[in-house]
Protein backbone atom coordinates (compact mmCIF):
# COMPACT_ATOMS: atom_id res chain seq x y z
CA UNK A 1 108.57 121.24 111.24
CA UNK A 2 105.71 118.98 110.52
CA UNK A 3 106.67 117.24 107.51
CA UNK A 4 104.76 114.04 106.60
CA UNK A 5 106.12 111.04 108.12
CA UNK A 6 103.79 108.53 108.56
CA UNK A 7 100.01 107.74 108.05
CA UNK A 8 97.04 110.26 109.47
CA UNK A 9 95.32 109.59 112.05
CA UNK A 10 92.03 108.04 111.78
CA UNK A 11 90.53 110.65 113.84
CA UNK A 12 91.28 113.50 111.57
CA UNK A 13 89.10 112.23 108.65
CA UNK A 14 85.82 110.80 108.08
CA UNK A 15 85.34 107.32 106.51
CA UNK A 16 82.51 106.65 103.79
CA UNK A 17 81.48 103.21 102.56
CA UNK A 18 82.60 99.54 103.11
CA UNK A 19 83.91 96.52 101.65
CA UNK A 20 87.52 95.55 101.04
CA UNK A 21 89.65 94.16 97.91
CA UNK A 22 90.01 90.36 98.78
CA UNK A 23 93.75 89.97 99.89
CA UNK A 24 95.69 88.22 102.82
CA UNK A 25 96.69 92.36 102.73
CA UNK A 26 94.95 95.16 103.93
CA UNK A 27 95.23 96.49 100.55
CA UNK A 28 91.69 98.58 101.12
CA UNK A 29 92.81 100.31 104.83
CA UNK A 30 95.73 101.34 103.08
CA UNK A 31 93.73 102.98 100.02
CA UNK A 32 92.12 104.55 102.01
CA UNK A 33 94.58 105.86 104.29
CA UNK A 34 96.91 107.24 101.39
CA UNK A 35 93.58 109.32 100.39
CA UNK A 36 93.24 110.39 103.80
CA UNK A 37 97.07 111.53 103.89
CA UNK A 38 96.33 113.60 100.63
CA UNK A 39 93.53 115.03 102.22
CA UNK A 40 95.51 115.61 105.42
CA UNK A 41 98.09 117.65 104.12
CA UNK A 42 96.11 119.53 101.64
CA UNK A 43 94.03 120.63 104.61
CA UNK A 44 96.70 121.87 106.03
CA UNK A 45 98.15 123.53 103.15
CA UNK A 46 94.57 125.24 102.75
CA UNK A 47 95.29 126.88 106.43
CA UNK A 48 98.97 127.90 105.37
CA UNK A 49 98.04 129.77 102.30
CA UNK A 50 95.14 131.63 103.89
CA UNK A 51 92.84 129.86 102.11
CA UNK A 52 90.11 129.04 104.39
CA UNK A 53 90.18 130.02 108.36
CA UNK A 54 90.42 126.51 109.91
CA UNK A 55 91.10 123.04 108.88
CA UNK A 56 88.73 121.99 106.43
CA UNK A 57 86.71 118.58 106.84
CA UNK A 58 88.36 115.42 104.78
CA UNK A 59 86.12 112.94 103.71
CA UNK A 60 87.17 109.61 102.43
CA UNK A 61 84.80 107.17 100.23
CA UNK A 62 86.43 103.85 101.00
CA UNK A 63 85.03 102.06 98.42
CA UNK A 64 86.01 104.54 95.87
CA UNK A 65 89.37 104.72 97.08
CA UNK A 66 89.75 101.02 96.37
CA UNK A 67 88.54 101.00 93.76
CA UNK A 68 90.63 104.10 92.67
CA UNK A 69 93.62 101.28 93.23
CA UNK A 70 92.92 99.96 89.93
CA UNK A 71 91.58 101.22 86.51
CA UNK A 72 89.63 104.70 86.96
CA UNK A 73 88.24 104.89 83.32
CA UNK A 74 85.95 102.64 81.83
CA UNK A 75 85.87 102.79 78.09
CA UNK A 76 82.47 103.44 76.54
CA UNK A 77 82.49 101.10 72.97
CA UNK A 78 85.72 100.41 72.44
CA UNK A 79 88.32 98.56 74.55
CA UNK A 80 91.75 99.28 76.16
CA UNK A 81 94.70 97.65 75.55
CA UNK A 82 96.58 94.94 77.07
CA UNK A 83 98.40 95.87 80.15
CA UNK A 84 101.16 93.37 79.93
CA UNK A 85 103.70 92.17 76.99
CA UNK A 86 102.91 88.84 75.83
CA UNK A 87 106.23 87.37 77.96
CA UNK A 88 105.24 89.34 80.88
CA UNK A 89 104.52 87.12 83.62
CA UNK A 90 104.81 84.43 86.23
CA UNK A 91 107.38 81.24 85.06
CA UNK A 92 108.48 78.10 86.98
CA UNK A 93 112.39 77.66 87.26
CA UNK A 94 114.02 75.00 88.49
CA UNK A 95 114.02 75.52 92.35
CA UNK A 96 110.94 78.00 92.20
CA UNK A 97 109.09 81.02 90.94
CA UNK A 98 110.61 84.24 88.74
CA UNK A 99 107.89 87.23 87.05
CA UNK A 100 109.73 88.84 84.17
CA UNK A 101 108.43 92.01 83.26
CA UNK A 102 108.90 92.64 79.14
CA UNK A 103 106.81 95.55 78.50
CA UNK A 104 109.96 97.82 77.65
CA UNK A 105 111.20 96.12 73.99
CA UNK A 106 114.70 96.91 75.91
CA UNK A 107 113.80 94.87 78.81
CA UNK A 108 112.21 92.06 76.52
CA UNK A 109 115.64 92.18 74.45
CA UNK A 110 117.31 91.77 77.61
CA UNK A 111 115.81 88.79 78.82
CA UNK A 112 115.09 87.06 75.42
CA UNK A 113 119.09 87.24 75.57
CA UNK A 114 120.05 85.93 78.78
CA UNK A 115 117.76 82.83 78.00
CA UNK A 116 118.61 82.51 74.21
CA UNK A 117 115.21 82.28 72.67
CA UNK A 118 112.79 84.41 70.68
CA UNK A 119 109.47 85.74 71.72
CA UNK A 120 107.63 83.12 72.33
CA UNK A 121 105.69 82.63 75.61
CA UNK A 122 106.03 78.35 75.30
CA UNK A 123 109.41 78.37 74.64
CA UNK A 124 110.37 81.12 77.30
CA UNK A 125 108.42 78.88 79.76
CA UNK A 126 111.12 75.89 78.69
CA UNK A 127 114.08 77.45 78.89
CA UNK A 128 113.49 78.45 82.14
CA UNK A 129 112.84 75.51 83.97
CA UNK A 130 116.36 74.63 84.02
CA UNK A 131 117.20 78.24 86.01
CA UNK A 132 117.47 78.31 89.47
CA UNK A 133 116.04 81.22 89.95
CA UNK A 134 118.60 83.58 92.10
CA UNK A 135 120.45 83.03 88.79
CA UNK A 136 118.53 83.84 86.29
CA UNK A 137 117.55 86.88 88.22
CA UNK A 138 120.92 87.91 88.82
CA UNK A 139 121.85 87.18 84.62
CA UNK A 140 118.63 89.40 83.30
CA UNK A 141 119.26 92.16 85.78
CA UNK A 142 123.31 91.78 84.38
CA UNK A 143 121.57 92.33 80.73
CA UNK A 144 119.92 95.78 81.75
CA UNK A 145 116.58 93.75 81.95
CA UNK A 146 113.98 93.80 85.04
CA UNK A 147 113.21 90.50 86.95
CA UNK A 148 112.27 89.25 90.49
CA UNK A 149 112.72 85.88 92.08
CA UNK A 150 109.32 85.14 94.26
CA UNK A 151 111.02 85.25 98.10
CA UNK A 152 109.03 84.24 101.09
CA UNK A 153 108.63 87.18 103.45
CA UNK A 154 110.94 85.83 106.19
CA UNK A 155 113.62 85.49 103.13
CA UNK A 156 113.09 89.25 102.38
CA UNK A 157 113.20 90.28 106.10
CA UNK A 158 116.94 88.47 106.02
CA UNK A 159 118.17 89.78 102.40
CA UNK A 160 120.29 92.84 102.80
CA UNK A 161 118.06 94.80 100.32
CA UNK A 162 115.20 93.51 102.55
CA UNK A 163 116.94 94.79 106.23
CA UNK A 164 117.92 98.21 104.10
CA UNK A 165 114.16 98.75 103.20
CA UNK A 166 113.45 98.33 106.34
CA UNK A 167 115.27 100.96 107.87
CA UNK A 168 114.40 103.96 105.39
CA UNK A 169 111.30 105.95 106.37
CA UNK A 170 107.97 105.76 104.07
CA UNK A 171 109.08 108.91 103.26
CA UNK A 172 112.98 110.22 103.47
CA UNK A 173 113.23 113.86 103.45
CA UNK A 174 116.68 115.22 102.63
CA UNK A 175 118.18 118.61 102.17
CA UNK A 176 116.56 121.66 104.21
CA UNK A 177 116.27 124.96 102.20
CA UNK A 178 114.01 127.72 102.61
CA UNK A 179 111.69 128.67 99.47
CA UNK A 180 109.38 130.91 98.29
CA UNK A 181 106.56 130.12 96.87
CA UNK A 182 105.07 131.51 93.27
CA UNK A 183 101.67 133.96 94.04
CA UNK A 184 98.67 132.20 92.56
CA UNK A 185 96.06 134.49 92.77
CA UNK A 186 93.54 131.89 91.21
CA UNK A 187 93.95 129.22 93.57
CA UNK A 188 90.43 129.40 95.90
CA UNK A 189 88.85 126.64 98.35
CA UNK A 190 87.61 124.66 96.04
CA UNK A 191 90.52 124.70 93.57
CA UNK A 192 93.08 124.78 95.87
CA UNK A 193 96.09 123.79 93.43
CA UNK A 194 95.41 125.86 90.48
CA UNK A 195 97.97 127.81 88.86
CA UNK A 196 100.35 125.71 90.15
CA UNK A 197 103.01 124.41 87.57
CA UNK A 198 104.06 120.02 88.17
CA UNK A 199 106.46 119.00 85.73
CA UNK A 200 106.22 115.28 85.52
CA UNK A 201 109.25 113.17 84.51
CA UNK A 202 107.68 109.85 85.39
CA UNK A 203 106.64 106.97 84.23
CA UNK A 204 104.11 103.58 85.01
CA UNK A 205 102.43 103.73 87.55
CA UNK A 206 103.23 105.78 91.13
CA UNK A 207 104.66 108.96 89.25
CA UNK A 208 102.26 109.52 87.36
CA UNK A 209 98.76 108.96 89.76
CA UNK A 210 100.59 111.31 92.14
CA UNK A 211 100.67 114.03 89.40
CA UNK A 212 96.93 112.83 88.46
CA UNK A 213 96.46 113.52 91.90
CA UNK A 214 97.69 117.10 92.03
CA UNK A 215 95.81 117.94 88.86
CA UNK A 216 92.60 116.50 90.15
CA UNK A 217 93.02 119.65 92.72
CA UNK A 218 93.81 122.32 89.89
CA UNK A 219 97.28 121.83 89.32
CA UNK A 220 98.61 122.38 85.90
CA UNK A 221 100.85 119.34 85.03
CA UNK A 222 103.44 118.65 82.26
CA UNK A 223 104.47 115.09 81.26
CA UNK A 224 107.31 114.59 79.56
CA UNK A 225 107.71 111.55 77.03
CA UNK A 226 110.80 110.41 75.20
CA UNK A 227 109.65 110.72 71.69
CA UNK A 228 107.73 107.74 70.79
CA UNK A 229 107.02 106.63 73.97
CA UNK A 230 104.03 105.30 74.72
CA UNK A 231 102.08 102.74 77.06
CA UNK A 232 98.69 102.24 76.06
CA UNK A 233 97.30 99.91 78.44
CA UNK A 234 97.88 102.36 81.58
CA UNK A 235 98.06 106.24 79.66
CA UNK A 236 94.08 106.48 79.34
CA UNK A 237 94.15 105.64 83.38
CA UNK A 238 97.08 108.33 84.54
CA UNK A 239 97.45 110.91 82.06
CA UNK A 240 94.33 112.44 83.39
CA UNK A 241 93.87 116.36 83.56
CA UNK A 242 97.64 116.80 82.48
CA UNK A 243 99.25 117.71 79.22
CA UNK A 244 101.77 115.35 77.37
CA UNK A 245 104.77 116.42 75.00
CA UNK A 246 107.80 114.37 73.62
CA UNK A 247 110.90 115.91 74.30
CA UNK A 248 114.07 114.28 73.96
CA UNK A 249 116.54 114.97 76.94
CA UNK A 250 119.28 113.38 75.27
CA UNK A 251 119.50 116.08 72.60
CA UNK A 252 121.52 119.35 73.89
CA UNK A 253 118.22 121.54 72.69
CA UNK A 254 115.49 119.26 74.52
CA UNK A 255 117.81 119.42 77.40
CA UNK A 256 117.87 123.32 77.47
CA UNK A 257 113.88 122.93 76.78
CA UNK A 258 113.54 120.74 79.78
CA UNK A 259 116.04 123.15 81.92
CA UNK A 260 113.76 126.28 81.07
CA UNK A 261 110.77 124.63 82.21
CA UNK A 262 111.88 123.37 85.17
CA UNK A 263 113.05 126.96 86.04
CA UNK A 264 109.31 128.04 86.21
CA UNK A 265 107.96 124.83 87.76
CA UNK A 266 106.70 124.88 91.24
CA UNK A 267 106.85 121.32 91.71
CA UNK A 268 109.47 118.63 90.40
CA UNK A 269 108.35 115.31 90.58
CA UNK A 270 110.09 112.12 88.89
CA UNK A 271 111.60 108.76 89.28
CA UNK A 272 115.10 109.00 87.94
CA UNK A 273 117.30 106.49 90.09
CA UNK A 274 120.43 107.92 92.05
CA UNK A 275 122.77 110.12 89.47
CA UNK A 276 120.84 109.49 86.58
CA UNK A 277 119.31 113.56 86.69
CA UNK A 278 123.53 113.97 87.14
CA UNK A 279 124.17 112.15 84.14
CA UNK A 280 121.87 113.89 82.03
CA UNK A 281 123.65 117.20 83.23
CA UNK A 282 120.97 118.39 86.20
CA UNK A 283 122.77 117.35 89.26
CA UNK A 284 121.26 118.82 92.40
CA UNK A 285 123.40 121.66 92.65
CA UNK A 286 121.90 122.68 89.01
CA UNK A 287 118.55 122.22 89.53
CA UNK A 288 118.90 123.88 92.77
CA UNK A 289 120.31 126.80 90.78
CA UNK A 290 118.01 126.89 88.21
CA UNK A 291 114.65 126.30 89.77
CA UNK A 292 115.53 127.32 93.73
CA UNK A 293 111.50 128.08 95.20
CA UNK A 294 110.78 124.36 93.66
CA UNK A 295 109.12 121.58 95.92
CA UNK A 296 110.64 118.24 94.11
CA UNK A 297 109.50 114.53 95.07
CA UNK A 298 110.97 111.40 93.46
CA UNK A 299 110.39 107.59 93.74
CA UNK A 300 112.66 104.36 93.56
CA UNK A 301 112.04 100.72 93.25
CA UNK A 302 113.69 98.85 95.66
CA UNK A 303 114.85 101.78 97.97
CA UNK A 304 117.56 104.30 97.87
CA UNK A 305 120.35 102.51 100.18
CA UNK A 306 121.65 98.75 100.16
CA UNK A 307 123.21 96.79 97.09
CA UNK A 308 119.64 97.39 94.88
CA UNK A 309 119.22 101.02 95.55
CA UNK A 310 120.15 101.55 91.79
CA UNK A 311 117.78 98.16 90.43
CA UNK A 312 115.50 98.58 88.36
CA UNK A 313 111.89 97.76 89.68
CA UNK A 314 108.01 97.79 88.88
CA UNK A 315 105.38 97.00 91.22
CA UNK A 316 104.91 93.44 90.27
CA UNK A 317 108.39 92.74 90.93
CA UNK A 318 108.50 94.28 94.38
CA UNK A 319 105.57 91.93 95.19
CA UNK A 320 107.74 89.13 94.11
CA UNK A 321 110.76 90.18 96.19
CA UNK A 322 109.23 91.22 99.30
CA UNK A 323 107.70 88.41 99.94
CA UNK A 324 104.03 89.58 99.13
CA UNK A 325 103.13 87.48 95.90
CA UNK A 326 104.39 84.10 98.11
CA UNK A 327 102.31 84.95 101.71
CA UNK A 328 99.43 85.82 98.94
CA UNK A 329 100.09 81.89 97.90
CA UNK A 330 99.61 80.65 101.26
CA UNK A 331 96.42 82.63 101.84
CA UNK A 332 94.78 81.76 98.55
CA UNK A 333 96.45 77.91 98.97
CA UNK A 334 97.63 78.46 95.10
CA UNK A 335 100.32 76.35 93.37
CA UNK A 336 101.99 80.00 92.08
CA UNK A 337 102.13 83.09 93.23
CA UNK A 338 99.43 85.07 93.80
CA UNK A 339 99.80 89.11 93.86
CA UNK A 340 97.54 91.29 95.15
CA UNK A 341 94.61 92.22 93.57
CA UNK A 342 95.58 95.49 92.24
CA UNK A 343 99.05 97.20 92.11
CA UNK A 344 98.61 98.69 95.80
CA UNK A 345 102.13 99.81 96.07
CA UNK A 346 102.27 101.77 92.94
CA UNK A 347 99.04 103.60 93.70
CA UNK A 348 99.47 103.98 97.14
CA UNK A 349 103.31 105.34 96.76
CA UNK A 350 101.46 108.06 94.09
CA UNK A 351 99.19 109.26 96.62
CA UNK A 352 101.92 109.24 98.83
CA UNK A 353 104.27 111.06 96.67
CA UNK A 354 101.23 113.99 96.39
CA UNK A 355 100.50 114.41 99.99
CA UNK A 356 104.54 114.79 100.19
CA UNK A 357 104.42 117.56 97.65
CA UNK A 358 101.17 118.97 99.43
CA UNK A 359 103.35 118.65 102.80
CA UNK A 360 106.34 120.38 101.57
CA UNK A 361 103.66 123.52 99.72
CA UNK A 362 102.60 123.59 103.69
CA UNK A 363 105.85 124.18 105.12
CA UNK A 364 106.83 126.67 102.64
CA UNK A 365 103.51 128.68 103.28
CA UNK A 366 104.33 128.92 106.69
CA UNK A 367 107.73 130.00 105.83
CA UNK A 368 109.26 127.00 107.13
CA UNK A 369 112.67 125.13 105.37
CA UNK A 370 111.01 122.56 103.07
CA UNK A 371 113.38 118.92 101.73
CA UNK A 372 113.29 116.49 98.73
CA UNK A 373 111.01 113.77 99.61
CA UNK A 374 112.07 110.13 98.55
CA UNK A 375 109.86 107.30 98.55
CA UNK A 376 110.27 104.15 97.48
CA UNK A 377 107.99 100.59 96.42
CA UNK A 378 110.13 98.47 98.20
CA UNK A 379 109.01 100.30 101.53
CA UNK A 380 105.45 100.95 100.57
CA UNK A 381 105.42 97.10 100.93
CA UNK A 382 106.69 97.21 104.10
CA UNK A 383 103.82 99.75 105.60
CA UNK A 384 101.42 97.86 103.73
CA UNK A 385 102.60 94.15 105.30
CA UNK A 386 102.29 96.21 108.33
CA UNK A 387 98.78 97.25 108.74
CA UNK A 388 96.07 95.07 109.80
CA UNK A 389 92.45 94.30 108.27
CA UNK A 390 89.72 95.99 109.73
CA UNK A 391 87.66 96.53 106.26
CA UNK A 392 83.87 94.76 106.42
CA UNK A 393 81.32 94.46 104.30
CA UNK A 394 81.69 92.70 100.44
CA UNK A 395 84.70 92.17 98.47
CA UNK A 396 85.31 95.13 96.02
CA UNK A 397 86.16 93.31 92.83
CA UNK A 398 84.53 95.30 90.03
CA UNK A 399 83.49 98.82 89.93
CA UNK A 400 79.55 98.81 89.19
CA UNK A 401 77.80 101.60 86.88
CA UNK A 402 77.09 103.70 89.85
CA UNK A 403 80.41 104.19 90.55
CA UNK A 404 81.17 106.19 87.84
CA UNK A 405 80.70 109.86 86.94
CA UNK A 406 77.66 110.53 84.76
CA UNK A 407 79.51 112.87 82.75
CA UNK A 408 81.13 111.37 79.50
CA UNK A 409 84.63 111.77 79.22
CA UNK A 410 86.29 112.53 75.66
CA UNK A 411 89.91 110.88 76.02
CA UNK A 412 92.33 110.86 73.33
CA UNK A 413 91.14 107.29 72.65
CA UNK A 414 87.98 107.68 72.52
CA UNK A 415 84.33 108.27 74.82
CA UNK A 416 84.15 106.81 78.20
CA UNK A 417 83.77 107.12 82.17
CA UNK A 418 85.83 108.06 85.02
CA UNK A 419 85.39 106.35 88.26
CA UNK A 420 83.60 109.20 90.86
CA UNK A 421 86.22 111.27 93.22
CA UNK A 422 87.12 109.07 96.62
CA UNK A 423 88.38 112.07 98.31
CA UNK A 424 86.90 115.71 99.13
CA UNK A 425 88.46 118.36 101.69
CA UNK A 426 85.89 120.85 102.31
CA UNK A 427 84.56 122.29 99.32
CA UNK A 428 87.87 120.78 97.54
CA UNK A 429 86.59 117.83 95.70
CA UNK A 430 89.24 115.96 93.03
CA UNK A 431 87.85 117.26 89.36
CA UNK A 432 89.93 117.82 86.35
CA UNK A 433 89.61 120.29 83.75
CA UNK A 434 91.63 117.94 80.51
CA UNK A 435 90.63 114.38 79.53
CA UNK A 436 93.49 111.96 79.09
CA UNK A 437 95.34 112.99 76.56
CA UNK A 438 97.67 110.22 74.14
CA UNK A 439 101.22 111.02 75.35
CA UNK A 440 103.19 113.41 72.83
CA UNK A 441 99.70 115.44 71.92
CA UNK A 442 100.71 118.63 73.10
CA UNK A 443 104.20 121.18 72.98
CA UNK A 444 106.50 120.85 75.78
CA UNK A 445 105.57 123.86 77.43
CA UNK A 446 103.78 124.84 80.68
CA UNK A 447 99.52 124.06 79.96
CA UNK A 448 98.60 127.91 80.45
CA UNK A 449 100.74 128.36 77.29
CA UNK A 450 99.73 126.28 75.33
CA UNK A 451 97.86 127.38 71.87
């Protein structure tokens, strides 16, 4: 079995371009070796399904790929959103640094709580000077809110969330079963994916550019919304070449909705956190009777063993934790933490996620026993604190106007342009056949369906 384990090897892709993003990380070797995995294993996957005779060449653009790592779509007369809630951030306590993240009105609630004030930046920034921060931490986290103390790497290396990290793989596969794959008799060379049915049950930000991913190839993918939901500063970005619907899961008849189509999905992919699927009544043993040929990938925070395998998490707060946003500090000689430039460990943990799902597809082809693949943020920081800088050449700051596609792209927000694909394998090159769509736009059924 030759599941993905680790990263390819640099001799079994071909490297376009230069420059780096400027970090005290090698935030652009590992863009472009998460490409280069996708590539990998969709090469391979090409071989197993008979779809070309022998593996095909995979061709990385490494500045693309960094730049990939942050926003693909540049709006043409209008503007985005704001990414971040206006609590969201970075706040001195009394012994050091804590980010909340406030996005979520729930998790805002939460932390306005703990702290006893209202929504206002100033007045958040008071009340927490007189936190230490382990405690404040601790209390929002209590609440059902998200927030990260800034740690110092060698403080993560000795926390017990830190040493559990450490010992999962990038990516844990769990559970061999044998499968059979759905015939696609449109898939081809160049659309390699097509026909084949991704339900999406994930949210900002790795979830959802590993589905992106997958459609880029020809996949068709659903994403499922609670009603309402929404998250304009990052949907025109991920919700690329996929269709969106609301569906409540809550409700006994969105539940049946959601069990039917997972029952013709062909891939599975979401970031529920241990026995949340099982309290929504889809344990394992369910889904594995309902929807039996399925590959099915899923993502945590912080990891899935130690005392914060079930914590909530978002990138930004994993920097904090692991020790990334304080060695980013030292580097830049800040007075505050300093992140990396882009939100490497989402991205790269999507693109991980897809060559996973590629990987398993592979197996299965070959009519090999396939697992669940598991991935988490918390260890993506790990591989990336790992890897050394080799990148040359200018920083990569800003994509420039030939960096994007010429075509215009019609989102549900309006006109603008997508950055140009980083990746090709052989005459496979990432395209997608939808613009991003606003989420809840379309019924919650399978894309083919659709009216």
């Amino acid at each position: 079995m030759t599941l993905l384990a680790s990263l390819p090897s640099t001799d079994t892709y071909e490297v376009k371009g230069t420059g780096a993003r400027p970090s005290v990380f090698a935030v652009s070797e590992l863009a472009t070796a998460s490409f280069a995995a996708v590539g990998q294993e969709l090469a391979r996957f090409l071989v197993a399904q008979n779809l070309t005779d022998k593996p095909p060449k995979v061709t990385v653009d490494h500045r693309l790929a960094s730049l990939w790592y942050g926003y693909s779509f540049k709006p043409d007369g209008w503007e985005m959103p704001s990414l971040w809630d206006a609590v969201a951030g970075d706040y001195r306590a009394s012994d050091g640094w804590i980010r909340l993240h406030t996005n979520l009105p729930h998790h805002r609630a939460a932390a306005l709580k703990v702290l006893g004030t209202r929504a206002d930046r100033s007045i958040v920034g008071q009340a927490i000077r007189d936190w230490a921060i382990s405690d404040l931490e601790t209390a929002i986290v209590a609440e059902g809110g998200v927030a990260a103390a800034m740690r110092s790497r060698a403080e993560w290396l000795d926390h017990p969330q830190g040493r559990a990290v450490a010992r999962d793989p990038l990516i844990g596969w769990q559970g061999p079963r044998s499968i059979t794959l759905r015939e696609r008799p449109e898939a081809t060379a160049d659309r390699p994916l097509a026909g084949l049915r991704v339900l999406d049950l994930t949210r900002v930000l790795a979830g959802p550019v590993s589905t992106r991913t997958l459609a880029g190839f020809g996949a068709e993918v659903l994403r499922l919304d609670p009603p309402g939901w929404d998250e304009p500063g990052v949907i025109p970005d991920i919700s690329l070449g996929k269709t969106c619907a609301y569906l409540d899961l809550k409700s006994p008849a969105g539940l049946e909705r959601l069990k039917e189509l997972l029952s013709q999905a062909d891939v599975f992919v979401h970031g529920y956190r241990p026995g949340a699927l099982d309290a929504l009544g889809l344990d394992k043993t369910q889904r594995d009777s309902l929807a039996p040929n399925r590959i099915e990938v899923t993502l945590d925070a912080y990891g899935w063993q130690g005392p914060w395998a079930m914590r909530r998490g978002f990138d930004s707060l994993v920097q904090m934790s692991s020790g990334i946003a304080d060695a980013g500090r030292e580097w830049a000689k800040a007075d505050k933490p300093t992140p990396l430039p882009v939100q490497a460990l989402d991205h790269a943990t999507g693109y991980f996620m897809a060559a996973a799902v590629l990987s398993a597809l592979a197996e299965a082809a070959l009519h090999n026993a396939v697992m669940d693949a598991r991935l988490s943020l918390a260890r993506t920081a790990e591989l990336l604190a790992s890897l050394a800088k080799s990148s040359e050449g200018e920083d990569i700051t800003a994509a420039k106007a030939d960096d994007y596609t010429e075509n215009t792209e019609a989102s549900g927000w309006g006109p603008g342009h997508r950055l140009k694909p980083a990746l090709s394998v052989g005459n496979a090159t990432m395209r997608w056949s939808l613009p991003a769509p606003k989420t809840g736009t379309s019924e919650p059924a399978w894309p083919s369906s659709q009216p």
